[in-house]
N, C-alpha and C. Protein backbone atom coordinates (compact mmCIF):
# COMPACT_ATOMS: atom_id res chain seq x y z
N UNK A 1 -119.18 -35.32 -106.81
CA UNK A 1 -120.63 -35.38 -106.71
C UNK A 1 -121.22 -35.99 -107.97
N UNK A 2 -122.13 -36.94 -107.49
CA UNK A 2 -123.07 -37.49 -109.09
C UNK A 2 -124.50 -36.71 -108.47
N UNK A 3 -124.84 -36.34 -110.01
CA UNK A 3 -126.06 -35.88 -110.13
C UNK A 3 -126.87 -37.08 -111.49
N UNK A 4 -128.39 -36.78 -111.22
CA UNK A 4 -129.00 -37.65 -111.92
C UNK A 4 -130.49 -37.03 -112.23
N UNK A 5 -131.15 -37.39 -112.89
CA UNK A 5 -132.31 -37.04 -112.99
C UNK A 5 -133.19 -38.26 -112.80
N UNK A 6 -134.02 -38.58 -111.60
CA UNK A 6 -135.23 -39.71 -111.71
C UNK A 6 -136.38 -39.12 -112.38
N UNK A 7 -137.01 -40.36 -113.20
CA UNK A 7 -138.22 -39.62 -113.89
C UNK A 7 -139.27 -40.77 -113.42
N UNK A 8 -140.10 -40.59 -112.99
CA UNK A 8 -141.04 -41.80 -112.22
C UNK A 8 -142.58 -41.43 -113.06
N UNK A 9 -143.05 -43.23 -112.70
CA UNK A 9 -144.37 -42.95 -112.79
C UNK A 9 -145.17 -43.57 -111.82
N UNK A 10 -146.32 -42.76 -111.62
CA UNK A 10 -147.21 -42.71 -110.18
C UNK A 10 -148.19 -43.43 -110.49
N UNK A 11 -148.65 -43.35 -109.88
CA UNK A 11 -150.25 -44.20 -109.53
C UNK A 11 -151.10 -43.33 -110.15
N UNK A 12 -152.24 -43.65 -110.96
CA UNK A 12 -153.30 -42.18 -111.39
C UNK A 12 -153.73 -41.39 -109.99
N UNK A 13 -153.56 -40.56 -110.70
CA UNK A 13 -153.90 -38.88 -109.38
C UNK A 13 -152.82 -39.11 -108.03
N UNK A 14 -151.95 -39.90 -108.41
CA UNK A 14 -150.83 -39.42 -107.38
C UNK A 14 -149.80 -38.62 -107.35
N UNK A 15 -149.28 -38.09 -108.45
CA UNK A 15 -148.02 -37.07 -109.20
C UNK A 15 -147.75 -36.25 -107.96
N UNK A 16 -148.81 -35.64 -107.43
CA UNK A 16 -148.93 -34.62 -106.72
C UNK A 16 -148.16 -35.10 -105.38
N UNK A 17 -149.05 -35.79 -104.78
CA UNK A 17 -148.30 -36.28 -103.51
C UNK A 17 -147.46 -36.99 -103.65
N UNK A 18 -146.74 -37.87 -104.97
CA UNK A 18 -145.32 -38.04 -104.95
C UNK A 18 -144.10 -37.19 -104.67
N UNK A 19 -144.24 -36.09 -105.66
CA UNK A 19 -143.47 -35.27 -105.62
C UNK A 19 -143.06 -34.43 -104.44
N UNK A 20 -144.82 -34.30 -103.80
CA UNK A 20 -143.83 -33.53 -102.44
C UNK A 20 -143.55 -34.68 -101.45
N UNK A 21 -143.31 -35.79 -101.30
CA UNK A 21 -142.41 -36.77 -100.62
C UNK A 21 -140.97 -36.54 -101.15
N UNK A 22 -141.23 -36.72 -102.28
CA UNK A 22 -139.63 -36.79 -103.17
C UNK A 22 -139.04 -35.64 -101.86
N UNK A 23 -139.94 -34.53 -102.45
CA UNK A 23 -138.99 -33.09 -102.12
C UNK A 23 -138.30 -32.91 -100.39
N UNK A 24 -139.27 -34.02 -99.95
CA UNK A 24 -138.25 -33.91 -98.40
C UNK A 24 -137.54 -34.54 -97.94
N UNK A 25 -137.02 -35.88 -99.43
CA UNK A 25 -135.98 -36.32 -98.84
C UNK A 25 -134.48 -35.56 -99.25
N UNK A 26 -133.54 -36.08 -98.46
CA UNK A 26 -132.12 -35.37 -98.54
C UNK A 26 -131.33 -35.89 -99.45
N UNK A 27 -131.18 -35.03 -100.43
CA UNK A 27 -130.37 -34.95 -101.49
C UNK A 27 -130.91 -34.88 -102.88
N UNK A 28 -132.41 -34.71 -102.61
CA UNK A 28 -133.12 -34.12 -104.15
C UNK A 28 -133.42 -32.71 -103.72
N UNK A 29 -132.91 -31.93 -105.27
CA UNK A 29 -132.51 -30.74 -105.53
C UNK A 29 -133.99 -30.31 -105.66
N UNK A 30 -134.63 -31.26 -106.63
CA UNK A 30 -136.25 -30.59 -106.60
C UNK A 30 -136.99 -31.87 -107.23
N UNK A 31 -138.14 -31.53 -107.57
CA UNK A 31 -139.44 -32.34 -107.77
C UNK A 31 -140.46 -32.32 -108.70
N UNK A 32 -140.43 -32.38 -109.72
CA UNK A 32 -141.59 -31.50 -110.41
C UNK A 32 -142.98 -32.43 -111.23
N UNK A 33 -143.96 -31.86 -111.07
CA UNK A 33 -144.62 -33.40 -111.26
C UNK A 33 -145.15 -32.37 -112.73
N UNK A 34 -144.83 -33.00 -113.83
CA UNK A 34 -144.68 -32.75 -115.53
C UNK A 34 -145.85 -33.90 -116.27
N UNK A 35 -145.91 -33.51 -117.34
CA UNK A 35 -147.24 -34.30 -118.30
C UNK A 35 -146.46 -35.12 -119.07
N UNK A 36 -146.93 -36.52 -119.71
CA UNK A 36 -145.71 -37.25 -120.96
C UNK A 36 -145.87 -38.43 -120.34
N UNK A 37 -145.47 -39.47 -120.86
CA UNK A 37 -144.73 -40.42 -120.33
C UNK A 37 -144.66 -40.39 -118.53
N UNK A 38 -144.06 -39.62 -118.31
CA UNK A 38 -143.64 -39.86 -116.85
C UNK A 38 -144.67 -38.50 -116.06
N UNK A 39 -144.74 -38.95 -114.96
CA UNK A 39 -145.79 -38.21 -113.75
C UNK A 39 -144.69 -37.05 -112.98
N UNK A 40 -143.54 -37.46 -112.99
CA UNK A 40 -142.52 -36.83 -111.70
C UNK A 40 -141.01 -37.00 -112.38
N UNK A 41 -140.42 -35.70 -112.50
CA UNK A 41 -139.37 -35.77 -112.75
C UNK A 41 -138.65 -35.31 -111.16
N UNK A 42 -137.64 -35.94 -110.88
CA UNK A 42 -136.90 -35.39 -109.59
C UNK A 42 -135.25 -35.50 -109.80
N UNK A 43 -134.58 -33.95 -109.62
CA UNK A 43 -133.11 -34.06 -109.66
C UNK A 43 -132.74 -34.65 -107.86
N UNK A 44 -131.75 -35.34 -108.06
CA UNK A 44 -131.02 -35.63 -106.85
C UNK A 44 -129.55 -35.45 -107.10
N UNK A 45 -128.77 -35.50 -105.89
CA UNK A 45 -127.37 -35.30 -106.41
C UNK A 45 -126.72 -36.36 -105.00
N UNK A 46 -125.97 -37.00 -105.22
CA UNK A 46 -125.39 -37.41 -104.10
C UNK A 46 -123.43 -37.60 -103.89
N UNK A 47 -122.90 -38.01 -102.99
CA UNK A 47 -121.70 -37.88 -103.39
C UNK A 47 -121.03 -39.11 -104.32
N UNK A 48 -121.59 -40.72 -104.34
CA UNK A 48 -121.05 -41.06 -105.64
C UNK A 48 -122.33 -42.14 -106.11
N UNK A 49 -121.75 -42.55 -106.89
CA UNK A 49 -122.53 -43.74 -107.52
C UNK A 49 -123.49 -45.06 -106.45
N UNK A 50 -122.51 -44.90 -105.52
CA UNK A 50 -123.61 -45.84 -104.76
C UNK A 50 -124.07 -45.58 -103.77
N UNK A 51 -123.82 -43.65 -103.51
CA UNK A 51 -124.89 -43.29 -102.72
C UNK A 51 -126.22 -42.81 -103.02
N UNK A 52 -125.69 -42.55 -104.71
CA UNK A 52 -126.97 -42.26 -105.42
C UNK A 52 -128.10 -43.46 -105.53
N UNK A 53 -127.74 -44.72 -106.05
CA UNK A 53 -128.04 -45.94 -105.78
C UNK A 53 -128.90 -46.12 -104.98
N UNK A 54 -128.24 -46.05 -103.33
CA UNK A 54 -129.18 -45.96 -101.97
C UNK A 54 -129.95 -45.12 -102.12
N UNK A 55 -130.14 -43.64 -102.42
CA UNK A 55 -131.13 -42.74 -102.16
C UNK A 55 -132.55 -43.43 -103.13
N UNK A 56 -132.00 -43.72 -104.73
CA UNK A 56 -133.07 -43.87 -105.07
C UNK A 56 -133.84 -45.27 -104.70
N UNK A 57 -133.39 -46.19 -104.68
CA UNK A 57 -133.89 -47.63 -104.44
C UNK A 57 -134.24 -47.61 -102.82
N UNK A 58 -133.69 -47.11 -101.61
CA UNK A 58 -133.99 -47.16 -100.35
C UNK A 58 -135.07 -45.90 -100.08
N UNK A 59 -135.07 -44.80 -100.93
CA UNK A 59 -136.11 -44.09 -100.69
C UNK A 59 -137.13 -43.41 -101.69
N UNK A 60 -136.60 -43.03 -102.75
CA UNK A 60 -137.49 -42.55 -103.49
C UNK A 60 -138.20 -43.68 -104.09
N UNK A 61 -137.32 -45.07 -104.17
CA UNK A 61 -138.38 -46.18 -104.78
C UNK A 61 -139.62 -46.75 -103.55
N UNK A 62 -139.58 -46.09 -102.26
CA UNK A 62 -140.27 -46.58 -101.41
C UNK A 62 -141.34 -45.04 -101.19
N UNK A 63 -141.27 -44.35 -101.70
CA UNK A 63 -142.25 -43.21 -101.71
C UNK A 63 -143.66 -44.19 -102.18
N UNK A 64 -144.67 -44.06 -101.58
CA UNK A 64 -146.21 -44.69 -101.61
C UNK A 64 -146.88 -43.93 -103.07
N UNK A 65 -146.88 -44.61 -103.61
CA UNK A 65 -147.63 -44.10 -105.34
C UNK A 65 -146.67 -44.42 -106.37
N UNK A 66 -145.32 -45.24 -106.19
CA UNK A 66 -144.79 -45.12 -107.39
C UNK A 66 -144.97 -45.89 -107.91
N UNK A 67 -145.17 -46.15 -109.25
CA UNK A 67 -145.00 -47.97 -110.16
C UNK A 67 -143.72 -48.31 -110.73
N UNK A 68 -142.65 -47.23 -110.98
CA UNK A 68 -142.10 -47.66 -111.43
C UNK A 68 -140.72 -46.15 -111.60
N UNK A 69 -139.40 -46.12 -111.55
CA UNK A 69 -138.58 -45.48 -111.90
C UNK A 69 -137.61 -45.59 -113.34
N UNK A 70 -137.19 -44.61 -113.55
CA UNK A 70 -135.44 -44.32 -114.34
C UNK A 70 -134.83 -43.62 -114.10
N UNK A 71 -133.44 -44.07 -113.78
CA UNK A 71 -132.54 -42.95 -113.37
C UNK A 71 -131.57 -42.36 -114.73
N UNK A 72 -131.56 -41.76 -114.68
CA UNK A 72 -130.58 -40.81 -115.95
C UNK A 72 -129.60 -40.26 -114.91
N UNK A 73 -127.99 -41.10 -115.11
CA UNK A 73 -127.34 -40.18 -114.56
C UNK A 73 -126.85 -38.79 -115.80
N UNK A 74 -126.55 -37.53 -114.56
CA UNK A 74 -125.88 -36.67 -115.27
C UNK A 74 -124.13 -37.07 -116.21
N UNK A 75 -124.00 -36.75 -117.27
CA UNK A 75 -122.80 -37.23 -117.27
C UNK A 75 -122.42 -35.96 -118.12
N UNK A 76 -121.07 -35.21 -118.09
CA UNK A 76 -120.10 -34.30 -118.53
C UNK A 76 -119.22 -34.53 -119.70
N UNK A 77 -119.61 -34.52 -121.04
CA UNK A 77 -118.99 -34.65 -121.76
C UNK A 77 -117.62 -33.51 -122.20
């Protein structure tokens, strides 16, 4: 399993309704829309590298309010 953390930024006054899109797609753990730099942090986990790939670019980059993503994968030192 890869896990990752996306940290996005929204449209002004969208955080809100990003995040709960994020939260119903399959394979993010959660959603949290945070202050800083970024509007929406969202964990996802998928089974490898290029399914993680697909989730974020085929769906969370197509969630309506985003401008822009980063993915941080998890990595196990």
């Amino acid at each position: 399993m890869v896990s990752a953390y996306i940290l996005i930024h929204a449209e002004v006054g969208r955080a809100a309704e990003v995040a709960e899109a994020a939260r119903r797609i399959e394979g993010v753990e959660s959603a949290e829309d945070v202050t800083g730099p970024y509007d929406v942090i969202v964990r996802a986990q998928a089974s490898d590298v290029d399914q993680l790939g697909r989730l974020v670019v085929a769906q969370i980059q197509a969630i309506e309010g985003i401008d822009r993503t980063l993915t941080c994968p998890v990595v196990h030192l």
